[in-house]
C-alpha atoms as a PDB file:
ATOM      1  CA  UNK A   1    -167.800 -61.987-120.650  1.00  0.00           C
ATOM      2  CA  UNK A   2    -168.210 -63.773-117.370  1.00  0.00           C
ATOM      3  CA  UNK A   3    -166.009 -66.618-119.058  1.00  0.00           C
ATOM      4  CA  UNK A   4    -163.496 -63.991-119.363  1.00  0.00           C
ATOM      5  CA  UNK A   5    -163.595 -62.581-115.998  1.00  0.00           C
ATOM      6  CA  UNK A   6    -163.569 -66.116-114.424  1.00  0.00           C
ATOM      7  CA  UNK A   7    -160.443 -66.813-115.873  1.00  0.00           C
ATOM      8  CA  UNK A   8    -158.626 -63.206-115.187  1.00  0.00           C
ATOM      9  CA  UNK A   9    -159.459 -64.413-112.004  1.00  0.00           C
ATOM     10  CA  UNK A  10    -158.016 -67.850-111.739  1.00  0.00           C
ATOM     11  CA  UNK A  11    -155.108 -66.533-113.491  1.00  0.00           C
ATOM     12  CA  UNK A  12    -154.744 -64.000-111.242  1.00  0.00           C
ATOM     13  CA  UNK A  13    -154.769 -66.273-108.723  1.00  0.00           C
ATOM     14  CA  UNK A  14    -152.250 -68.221-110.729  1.00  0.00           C
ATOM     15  CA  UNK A  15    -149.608 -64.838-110.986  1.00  0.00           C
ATOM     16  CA  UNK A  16    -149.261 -64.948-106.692  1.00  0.00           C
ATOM     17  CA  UNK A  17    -147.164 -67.919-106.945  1.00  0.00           C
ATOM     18  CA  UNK A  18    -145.230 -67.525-109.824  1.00  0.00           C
ATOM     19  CA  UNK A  19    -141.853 -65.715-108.970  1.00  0.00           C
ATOM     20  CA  UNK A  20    -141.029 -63.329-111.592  1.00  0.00           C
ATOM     21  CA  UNK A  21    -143.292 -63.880-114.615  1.00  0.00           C
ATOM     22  CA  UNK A  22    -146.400 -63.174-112.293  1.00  0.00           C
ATOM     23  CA  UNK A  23    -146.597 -59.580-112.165  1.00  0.00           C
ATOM     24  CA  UNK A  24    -146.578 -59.897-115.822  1.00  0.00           C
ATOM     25  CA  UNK A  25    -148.897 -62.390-115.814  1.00  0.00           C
ATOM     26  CA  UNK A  26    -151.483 -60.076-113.204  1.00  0.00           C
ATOM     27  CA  UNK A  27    -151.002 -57.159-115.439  1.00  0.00           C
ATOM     28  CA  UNK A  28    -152.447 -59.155-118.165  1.00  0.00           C
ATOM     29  CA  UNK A  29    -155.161 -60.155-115.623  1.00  0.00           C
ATOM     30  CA  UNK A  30    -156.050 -56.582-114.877  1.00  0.00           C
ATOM     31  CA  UNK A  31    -156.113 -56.054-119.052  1.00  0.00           C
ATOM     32  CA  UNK A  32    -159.460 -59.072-118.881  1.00  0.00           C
ATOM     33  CA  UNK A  33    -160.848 -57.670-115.666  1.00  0.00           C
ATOM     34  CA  UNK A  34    -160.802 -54.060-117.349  1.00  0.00           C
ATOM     35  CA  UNK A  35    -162.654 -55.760-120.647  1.00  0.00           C
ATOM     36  CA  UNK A  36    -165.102 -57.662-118.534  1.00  0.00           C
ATOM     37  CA  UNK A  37    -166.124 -55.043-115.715  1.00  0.00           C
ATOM     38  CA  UNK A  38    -169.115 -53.884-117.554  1.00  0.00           C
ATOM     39  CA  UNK A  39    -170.659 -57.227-117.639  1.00  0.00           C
ATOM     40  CA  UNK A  40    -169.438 -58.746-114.326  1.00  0.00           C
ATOM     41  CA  UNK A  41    -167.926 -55.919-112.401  1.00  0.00           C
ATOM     42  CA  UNK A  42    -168.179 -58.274-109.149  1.00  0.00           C
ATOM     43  CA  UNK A  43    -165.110 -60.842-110.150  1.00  0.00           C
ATOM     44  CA  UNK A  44    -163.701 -58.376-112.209  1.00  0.00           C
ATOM     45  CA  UNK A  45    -163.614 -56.056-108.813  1.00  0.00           C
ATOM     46  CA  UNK A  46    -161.893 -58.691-107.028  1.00  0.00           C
ATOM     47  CA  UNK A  47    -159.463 -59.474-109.692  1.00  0.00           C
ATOM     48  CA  UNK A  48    -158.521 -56.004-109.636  1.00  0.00           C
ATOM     49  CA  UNK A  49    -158.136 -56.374-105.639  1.00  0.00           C
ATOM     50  CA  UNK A  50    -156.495 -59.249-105.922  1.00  0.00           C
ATOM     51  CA  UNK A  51    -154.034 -58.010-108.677  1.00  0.00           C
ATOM     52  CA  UNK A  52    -153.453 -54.776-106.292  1.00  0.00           C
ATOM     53  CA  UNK A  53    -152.990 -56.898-103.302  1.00  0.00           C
ATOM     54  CA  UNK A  54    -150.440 -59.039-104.704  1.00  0.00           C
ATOM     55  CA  UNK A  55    -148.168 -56.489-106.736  1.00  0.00           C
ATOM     56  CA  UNK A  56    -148.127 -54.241-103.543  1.00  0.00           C
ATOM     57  CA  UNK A  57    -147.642 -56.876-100.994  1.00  0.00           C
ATOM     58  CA  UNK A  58    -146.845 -60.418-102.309  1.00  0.00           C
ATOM     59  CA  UNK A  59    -144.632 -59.607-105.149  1.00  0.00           C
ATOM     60  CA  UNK A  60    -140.693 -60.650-103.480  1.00  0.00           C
ATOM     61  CA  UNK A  61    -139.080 -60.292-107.718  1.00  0.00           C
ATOM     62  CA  UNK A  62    -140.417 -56.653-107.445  1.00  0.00           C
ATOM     63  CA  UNK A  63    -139.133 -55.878-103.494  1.00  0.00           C
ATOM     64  CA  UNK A  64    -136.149 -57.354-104.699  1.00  0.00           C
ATOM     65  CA  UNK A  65    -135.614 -55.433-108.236  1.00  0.00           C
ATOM     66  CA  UNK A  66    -136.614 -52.215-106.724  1.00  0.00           C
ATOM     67  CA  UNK A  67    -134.245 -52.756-103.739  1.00  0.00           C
ATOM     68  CA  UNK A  68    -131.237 -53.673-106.148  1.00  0.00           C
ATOM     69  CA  UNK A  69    -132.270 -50.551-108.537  1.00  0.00           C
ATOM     70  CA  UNK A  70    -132.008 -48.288-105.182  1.00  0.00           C
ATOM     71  CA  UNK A  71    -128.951 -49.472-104.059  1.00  0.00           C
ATOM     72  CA  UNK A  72    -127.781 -48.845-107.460  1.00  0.00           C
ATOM     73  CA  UNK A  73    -128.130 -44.889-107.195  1.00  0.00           C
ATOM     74  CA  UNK A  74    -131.688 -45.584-108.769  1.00  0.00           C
ATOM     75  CA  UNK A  75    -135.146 -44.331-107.245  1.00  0.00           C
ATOM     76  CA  UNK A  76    -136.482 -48.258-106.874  1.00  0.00           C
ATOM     77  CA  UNK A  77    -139.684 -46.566-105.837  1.00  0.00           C
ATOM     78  CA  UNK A  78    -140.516 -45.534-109.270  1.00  0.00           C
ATOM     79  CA  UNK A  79    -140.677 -48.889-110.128  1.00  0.00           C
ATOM     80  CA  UNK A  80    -142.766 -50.369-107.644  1.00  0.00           C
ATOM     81  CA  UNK A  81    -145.286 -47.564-108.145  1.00  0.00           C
ATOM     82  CA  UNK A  82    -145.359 -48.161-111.749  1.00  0.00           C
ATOM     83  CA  UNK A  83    -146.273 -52.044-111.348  1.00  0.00           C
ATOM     84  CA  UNK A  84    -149.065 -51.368-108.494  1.00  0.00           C
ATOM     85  CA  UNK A  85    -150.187 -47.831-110.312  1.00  0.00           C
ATOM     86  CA  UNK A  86    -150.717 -50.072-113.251  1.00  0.00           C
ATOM     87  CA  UNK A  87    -153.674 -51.829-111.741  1.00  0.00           C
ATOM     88  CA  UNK A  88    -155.272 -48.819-109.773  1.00  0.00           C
ATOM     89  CA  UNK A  89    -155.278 -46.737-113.071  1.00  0.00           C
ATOM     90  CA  UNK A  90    -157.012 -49.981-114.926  1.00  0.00           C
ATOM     91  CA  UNK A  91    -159.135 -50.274-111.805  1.00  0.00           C
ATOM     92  CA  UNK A  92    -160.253 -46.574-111.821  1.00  0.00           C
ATOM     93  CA  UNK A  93    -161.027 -46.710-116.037  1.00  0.00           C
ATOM     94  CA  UNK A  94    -162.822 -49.805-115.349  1.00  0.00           C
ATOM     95  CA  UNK A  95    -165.533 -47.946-113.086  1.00  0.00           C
ATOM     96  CA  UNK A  96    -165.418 -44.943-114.924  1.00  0.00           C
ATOM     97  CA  UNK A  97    -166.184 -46.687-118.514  1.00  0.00           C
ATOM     98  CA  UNK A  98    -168.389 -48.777-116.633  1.00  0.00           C
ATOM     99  CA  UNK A  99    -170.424 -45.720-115.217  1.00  0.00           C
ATOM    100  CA  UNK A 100    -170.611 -44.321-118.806  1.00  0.00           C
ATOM    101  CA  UNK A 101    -171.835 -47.296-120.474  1.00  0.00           C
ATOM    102  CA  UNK A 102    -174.770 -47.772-117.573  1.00  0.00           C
ATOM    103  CA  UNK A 103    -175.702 -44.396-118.502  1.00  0.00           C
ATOM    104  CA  UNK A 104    -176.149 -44.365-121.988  1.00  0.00           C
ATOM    105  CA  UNK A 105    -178.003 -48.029-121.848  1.00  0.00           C
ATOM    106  CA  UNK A 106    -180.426 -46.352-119.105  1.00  0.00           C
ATOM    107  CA  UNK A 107    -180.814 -43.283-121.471  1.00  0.00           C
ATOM    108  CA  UNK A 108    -181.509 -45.961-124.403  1.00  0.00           C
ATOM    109  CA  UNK A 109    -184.373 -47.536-122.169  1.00  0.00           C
ATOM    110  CA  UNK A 110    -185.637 -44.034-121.328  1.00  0.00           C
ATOM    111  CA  UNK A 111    -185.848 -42.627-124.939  1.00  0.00           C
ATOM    112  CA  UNK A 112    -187.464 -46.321-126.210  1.00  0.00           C
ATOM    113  CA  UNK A 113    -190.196 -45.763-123.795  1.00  0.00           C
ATOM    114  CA  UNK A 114    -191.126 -42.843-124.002  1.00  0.00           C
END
């Protein structure tokens, strides 16, 4: 699982530079760092952070689309909430499966010995 989270977080280092494909490409990202955060929840944490970082602030393709959609009549904020939501939501699911899992391996070790 480390493997994993090492390259979610190369990749997502990857997605900053790529135009348009790289919020894809971060959302995927977030997908590994969500399946790896039990195991290594430090680089998964920062892939997360790094994902959230770069949708809300380095992202020009989505400033650009969402500007365009609101010019159109459109609510371009939807949008850009979607794409940055995305990763908080994964984020937040992350901890909280994370939390769960602890807690039934610590209530495991408890009931084996006893």
């Amino acid at each position: 699982m480390k493997a994993l989270s090492i390259i979610a977080l190369v990749f997502a280092a990857l997605s900053i530079f790529i135009p348009v494909g790289g919020v894809f490409i971060a959302m995927f990202c977030s997908v590994l760092a969500l399946m790896s955060f039990y195991k290594s929840p430090t680089l998964s944490g920062v892939t997360f952070g790094m994902n959230i970082i770069s949708t809300a602030f380095l992202s020009p393709s989505l400033m650009v689309t969402a500007a365009s959609i609101h010019s159109d009549g459109g609510d371009g904020v939807g949008l850009y909430w979607f794409y940055v939501g995305f990763h908080i939501v994964l984020f937040v699911l992350a901890i909280i499966i994370s939390v769960i899992f602890k807690k039934k391996a610590s209530k495991k070790e408890t009931v084996t010995a006893g």
